[in-house]
PDB file of N, CA and C in Angstrom:
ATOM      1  N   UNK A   1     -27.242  91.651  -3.567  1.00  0.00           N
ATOM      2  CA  UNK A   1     -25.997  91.017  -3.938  1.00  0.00           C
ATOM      3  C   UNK A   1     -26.176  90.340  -5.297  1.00  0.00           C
ATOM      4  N   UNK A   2     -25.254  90.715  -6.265  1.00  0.00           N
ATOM      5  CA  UNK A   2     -25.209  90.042  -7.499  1.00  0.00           C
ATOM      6  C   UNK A   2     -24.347  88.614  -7.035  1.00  0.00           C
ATOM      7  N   UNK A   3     -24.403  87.857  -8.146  1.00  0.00           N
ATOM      8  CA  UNK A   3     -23.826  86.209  -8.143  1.00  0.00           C
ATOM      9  C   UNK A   3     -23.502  86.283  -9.230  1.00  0.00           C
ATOM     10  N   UNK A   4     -21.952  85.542  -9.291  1.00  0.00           N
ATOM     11  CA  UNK A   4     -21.118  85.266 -10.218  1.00  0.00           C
ATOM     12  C   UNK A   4     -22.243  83.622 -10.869  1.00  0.00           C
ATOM     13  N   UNK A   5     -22.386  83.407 -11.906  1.00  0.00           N
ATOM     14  CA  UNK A   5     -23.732  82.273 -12.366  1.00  0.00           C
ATOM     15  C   UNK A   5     -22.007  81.520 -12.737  1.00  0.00           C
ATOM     16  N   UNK A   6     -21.569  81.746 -13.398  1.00  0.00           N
ATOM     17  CA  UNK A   6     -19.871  81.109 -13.963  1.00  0.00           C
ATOM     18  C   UNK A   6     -19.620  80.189 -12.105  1.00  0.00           C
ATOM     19  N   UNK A   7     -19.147  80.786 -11.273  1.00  0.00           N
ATOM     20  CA  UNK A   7     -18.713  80.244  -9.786  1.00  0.00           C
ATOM     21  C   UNK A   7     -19.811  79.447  -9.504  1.00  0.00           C
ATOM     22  N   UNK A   8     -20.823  79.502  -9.308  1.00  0.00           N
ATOM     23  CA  UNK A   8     -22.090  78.715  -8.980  1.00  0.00           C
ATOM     24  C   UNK A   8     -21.736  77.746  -9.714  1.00  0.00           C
ATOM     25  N   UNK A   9     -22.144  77.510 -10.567  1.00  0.00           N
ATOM     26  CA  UNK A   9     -21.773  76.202 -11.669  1.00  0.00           C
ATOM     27  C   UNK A   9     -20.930  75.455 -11.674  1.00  0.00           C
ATOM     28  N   UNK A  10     -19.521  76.234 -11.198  1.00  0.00           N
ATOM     29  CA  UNK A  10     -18.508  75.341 -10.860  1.00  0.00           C
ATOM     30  C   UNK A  10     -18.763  74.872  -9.831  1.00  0.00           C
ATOM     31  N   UNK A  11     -19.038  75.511  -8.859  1.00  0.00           N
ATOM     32  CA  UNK A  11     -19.329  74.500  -7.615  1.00  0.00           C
ATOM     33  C   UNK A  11     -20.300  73.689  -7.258  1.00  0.00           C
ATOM     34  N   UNK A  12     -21.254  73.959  -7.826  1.00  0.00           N
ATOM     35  CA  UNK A  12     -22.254  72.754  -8.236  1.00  0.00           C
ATOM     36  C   UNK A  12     -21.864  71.484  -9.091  1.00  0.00           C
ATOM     37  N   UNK A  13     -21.033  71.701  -9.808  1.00  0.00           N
ATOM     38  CA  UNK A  13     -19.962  70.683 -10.822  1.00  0.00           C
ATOM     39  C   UNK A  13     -19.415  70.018  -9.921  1.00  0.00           C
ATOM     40  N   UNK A  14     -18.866  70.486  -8.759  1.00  0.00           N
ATOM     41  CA  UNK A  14     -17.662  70.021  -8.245  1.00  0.00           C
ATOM     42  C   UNK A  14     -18.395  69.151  -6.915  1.00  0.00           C
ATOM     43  N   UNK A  15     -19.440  69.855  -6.580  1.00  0.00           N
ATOM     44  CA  UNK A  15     -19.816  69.056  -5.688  1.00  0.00           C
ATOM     45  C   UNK A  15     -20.777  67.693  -6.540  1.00  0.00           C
ATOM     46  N   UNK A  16     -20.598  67.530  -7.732  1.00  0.00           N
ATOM     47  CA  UNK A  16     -21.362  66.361  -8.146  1.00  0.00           C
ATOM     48  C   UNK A  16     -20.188  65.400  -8.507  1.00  0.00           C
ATOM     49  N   UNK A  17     -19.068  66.168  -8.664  1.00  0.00           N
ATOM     50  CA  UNK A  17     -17.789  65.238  -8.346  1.00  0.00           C
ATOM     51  C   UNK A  17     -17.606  64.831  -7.206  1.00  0.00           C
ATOM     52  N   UNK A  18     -18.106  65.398  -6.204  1.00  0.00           N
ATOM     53  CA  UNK A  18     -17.406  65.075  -5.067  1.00  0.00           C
ATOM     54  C   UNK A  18     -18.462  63.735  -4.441  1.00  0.00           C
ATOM     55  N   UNK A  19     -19.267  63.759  -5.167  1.00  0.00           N
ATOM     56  CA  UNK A  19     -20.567  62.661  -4.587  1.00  0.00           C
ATOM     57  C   UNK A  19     -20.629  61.689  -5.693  1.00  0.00           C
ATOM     58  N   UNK A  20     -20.283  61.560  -6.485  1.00  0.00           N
ATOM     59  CA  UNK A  20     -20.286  60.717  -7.535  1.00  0.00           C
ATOM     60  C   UNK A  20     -20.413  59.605  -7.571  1.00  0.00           C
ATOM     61  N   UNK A  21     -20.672  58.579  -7.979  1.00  0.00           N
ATOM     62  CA  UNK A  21     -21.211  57.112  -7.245  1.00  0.00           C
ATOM     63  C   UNK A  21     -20.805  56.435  -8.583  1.00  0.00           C
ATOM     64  N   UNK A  22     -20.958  54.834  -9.171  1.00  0.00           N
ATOM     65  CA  UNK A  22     -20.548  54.456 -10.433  1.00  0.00           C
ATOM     66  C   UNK A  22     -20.867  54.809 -11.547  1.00  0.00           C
ATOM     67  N   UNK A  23     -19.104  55.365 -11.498  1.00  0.00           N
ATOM     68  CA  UNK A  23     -18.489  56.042 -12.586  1.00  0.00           C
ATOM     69  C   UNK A  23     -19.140  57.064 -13.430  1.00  0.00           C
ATOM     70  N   UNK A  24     -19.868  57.918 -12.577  1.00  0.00           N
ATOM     71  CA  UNK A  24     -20.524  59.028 -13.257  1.00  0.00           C
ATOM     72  C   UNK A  24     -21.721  59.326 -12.644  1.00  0.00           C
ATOM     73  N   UNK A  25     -22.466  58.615 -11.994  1.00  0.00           N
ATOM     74  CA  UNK A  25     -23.904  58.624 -11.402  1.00  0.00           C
ATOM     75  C   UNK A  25     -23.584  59.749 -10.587  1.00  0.00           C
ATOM     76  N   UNK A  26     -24.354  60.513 -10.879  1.00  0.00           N
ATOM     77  CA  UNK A  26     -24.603  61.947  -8.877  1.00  0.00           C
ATOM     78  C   UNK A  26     -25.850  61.626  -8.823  1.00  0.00           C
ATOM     79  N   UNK A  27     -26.424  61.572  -7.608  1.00  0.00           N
ATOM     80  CA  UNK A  27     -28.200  62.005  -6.998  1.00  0.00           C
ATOM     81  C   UNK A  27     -27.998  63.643  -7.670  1.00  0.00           C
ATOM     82  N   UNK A  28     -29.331  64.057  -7.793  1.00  0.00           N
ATOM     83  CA  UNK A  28     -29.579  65.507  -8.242  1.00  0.00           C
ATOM     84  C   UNK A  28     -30.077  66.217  -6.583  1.00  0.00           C
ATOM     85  N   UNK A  29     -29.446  65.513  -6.101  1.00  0.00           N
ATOM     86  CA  UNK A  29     -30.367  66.037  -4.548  1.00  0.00           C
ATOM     87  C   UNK A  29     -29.158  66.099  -3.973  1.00  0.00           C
ATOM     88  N   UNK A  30     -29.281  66.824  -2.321  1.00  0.00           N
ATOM     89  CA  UNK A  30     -28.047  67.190  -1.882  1.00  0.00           C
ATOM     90  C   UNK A  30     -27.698  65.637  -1.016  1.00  0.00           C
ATOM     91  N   UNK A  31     -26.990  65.522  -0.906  1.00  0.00           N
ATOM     92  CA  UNK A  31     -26.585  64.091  -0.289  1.00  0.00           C
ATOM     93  C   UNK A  31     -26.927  64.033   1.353  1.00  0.00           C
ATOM     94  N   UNK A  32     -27.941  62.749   1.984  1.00  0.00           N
ATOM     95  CA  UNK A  32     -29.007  62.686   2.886  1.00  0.00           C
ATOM     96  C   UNK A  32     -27.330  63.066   4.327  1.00  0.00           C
ATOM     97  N   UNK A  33     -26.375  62.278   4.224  1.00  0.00           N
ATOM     98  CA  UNK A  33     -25.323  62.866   5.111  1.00  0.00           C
ATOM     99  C   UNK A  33     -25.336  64.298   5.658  1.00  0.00           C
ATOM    100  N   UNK A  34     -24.696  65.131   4.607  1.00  0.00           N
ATOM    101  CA  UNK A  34     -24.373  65.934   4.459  1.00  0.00           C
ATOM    102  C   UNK A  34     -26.162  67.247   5.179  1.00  0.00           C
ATOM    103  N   UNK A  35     -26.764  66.924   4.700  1.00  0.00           N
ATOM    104  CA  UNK A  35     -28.023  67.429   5.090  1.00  0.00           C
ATOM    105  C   UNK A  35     -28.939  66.952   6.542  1.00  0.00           C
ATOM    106  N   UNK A  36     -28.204  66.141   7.267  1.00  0.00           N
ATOM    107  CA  UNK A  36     -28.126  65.562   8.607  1.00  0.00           C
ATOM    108  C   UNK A  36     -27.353  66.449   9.322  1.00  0.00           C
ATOM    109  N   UNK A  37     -26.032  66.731   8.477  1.00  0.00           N
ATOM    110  CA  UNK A  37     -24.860  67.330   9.352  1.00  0.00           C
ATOM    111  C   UNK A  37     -25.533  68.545   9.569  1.00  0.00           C
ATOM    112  N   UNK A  38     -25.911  69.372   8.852  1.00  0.00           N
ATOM    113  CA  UNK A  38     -26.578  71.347   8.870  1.00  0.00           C
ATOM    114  C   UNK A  38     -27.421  70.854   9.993  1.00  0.00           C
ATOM    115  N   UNK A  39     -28.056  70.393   9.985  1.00  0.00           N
ATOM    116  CA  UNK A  39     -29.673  69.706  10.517  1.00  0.00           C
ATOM    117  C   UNK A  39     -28.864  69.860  12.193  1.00  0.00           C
ATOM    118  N   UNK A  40     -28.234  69.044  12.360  1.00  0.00           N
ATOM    119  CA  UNK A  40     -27.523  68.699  13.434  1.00  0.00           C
ATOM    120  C   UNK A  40     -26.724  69.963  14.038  1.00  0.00           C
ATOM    121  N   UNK A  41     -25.947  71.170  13.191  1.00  0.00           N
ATOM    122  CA  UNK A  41     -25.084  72.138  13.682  1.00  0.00           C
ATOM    123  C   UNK A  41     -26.566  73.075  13.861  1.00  0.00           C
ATOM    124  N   UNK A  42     -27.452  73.168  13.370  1.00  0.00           N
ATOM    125  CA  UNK A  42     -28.655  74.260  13.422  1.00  0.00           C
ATOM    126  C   UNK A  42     -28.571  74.906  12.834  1.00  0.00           C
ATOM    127  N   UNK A  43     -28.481  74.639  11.651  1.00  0.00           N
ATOM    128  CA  UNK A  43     -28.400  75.647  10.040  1.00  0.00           C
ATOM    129  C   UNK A  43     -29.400  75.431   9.011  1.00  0.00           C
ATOM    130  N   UNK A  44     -30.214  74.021   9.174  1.00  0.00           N
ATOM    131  CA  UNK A  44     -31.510  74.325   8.708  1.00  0.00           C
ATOM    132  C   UNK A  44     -32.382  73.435   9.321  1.00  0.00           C
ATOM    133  N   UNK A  45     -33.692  73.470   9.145  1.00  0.00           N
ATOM    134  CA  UNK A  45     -34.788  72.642   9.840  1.00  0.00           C
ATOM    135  C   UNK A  45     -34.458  71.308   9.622  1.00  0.00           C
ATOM    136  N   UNK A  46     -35.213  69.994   9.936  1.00  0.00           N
ATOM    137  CA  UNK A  46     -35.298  68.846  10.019  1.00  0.00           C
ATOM    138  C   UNK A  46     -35.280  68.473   8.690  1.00  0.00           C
ATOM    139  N   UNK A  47     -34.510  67.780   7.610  1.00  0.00           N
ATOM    140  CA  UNK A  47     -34.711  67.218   6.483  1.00  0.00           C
ATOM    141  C   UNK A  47     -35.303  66.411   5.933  1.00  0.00           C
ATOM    142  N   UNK A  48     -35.546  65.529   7.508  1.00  0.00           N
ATOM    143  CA  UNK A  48     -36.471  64.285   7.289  1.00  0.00           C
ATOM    144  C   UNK A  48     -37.625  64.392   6.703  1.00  0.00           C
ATOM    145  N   UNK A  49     -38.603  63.864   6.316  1.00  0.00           N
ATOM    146  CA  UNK A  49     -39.883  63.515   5.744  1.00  0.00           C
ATOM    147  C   UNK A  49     -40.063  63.942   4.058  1.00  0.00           C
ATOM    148  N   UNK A  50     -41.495  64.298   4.180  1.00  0.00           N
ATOM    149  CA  UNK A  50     -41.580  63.981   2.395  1.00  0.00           C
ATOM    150  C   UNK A  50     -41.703  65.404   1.830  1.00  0.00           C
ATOM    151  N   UNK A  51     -41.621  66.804   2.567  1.00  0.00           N
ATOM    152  CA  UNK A  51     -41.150  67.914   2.115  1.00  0.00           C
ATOM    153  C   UNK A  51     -40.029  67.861   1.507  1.00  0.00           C
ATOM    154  N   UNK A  52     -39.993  68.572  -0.140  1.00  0.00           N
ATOM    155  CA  UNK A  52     -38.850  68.858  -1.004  1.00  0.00           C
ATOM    156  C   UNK A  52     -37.911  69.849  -0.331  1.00  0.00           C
ATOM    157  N   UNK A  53     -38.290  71.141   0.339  1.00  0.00           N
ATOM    158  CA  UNK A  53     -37.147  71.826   1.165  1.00  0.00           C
ATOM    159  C   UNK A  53     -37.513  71.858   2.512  1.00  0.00           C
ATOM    160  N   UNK A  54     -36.180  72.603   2.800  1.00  0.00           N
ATOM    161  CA  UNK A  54     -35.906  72.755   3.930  1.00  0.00           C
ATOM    162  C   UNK A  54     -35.818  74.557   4.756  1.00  0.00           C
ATOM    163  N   UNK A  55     -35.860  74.435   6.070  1.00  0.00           N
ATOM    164  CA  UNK A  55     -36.215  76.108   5.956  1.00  0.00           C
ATOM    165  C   UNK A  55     -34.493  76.154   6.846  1.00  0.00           C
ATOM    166  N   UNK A  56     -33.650  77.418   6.297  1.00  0.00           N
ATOM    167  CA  UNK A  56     -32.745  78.243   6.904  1.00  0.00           C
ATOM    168  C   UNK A  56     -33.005  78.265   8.383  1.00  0.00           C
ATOM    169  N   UNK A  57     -31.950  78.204   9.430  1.00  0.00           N
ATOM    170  CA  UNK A  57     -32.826  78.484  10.862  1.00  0.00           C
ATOM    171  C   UNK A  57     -32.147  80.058  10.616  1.00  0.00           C
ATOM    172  N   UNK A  58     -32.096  81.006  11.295  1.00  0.00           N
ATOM    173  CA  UNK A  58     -31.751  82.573  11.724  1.00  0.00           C
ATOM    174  C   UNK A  58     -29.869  82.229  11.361  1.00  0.00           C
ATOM    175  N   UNK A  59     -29.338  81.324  12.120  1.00  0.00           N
ATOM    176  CA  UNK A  59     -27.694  81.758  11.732  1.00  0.00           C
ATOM    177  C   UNK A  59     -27.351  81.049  10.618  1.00  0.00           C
ATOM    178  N   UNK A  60     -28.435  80.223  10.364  1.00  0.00           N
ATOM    179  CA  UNK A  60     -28.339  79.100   8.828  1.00  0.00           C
ATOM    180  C   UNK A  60     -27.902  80.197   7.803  1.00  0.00           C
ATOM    181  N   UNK A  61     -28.887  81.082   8.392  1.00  0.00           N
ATOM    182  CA  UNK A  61     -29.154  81.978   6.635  1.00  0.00           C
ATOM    183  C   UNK A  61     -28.451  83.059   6.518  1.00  0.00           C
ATOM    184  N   UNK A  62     -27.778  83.743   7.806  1.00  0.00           N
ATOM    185  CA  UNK A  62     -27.140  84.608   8.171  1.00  0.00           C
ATOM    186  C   UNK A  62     -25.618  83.623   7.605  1.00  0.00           C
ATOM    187  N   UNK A  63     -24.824  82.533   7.770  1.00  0.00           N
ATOM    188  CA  UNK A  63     -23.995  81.619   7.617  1.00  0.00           C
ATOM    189  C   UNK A  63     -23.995  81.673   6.265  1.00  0.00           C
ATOM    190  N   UNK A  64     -24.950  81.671   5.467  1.00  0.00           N
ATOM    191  CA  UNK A  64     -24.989  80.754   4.132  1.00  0.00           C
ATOM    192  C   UNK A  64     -24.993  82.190   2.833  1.00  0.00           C
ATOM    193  N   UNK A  65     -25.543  83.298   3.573  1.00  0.00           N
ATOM    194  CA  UNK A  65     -25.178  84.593   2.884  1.00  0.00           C
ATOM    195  C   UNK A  65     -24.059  84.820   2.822  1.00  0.00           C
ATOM    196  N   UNK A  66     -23.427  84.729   3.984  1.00  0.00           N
ATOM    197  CA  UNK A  66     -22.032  85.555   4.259  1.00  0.00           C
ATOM    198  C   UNK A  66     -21.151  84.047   3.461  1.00  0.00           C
ATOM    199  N   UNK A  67     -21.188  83.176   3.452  1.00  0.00           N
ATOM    200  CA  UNK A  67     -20.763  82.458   2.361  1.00  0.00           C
ATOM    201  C   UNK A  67     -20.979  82.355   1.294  1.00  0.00           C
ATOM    202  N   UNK A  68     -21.866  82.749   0.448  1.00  0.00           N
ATOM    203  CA  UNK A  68     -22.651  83.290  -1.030  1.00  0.00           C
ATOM    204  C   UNK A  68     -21.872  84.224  -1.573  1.00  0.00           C
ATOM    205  N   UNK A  69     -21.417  85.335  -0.518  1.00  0.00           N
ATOM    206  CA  UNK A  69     -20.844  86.799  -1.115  1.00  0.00           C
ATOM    207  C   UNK A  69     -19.618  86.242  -1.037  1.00  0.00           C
ATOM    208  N   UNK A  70     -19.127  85.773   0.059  1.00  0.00           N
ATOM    209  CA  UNK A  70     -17.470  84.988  -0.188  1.00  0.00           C
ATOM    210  C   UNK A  70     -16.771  84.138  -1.270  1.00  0.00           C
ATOM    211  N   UNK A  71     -17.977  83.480  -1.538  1.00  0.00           N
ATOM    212  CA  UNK A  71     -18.217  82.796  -2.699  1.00  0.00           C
ATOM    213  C   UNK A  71     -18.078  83.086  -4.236  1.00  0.00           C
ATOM    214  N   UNK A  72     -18.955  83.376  -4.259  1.00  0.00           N
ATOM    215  CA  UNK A  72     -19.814  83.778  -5.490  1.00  0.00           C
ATOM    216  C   UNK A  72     -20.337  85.092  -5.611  1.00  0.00           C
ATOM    217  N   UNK A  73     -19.214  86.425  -5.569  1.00  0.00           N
ATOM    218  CA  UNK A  73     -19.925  87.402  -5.350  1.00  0.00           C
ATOM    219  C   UNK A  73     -19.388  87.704  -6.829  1.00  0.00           C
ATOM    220  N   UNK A  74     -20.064  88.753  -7.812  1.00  0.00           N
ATOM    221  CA  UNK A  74     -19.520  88.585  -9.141  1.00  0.00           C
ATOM    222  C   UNK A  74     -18.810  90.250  -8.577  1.00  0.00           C
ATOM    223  N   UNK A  75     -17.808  90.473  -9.549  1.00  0.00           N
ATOM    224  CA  UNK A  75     -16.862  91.591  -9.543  1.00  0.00           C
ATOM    225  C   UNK A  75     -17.729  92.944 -10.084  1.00  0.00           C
ATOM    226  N   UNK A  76     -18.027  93.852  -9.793  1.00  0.00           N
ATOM    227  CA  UNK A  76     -18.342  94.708 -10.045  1.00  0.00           C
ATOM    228  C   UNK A  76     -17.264  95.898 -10.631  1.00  0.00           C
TER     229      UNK A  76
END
């Protein structure tokens, strides 16, 4: 699967709007909420501790493809 890099960007933009803290501040990290919630539906491993990622569980990644191409699939 190719990726639109233009769509990515925007939505990476948008989600640093959407987390935005005073008047411009974003964390560069995904927000600890939001990464509780996956954690919690079973879409990726435990977030907690001092590992930088996290692993896909089986419908995480199966979920997060089929949203990638929905997404961000570039036009051929």
């Amino acid at each position: 699967m190719k990726y639109d890099d233009q769509k990515i960007s925007e939505v990476v933009l948008a989600l640093l709007g959407a987390f935005e803290f005073e008047n411009g501040r974003v964390w560069k990290r995904i927000e600890f909420s939001v990464m509780d919630e996956l954690f919690e539906k079973g879409y990726i491993s435990d977030p907690k501790g001092k590992s930088e990622s996290v692993y896909l569980t089986e419908e995480g990644l199966q979920l997060a493809k089929e949203l990638a191409e929905k997404h961000f699939s570039a036009q051929e």
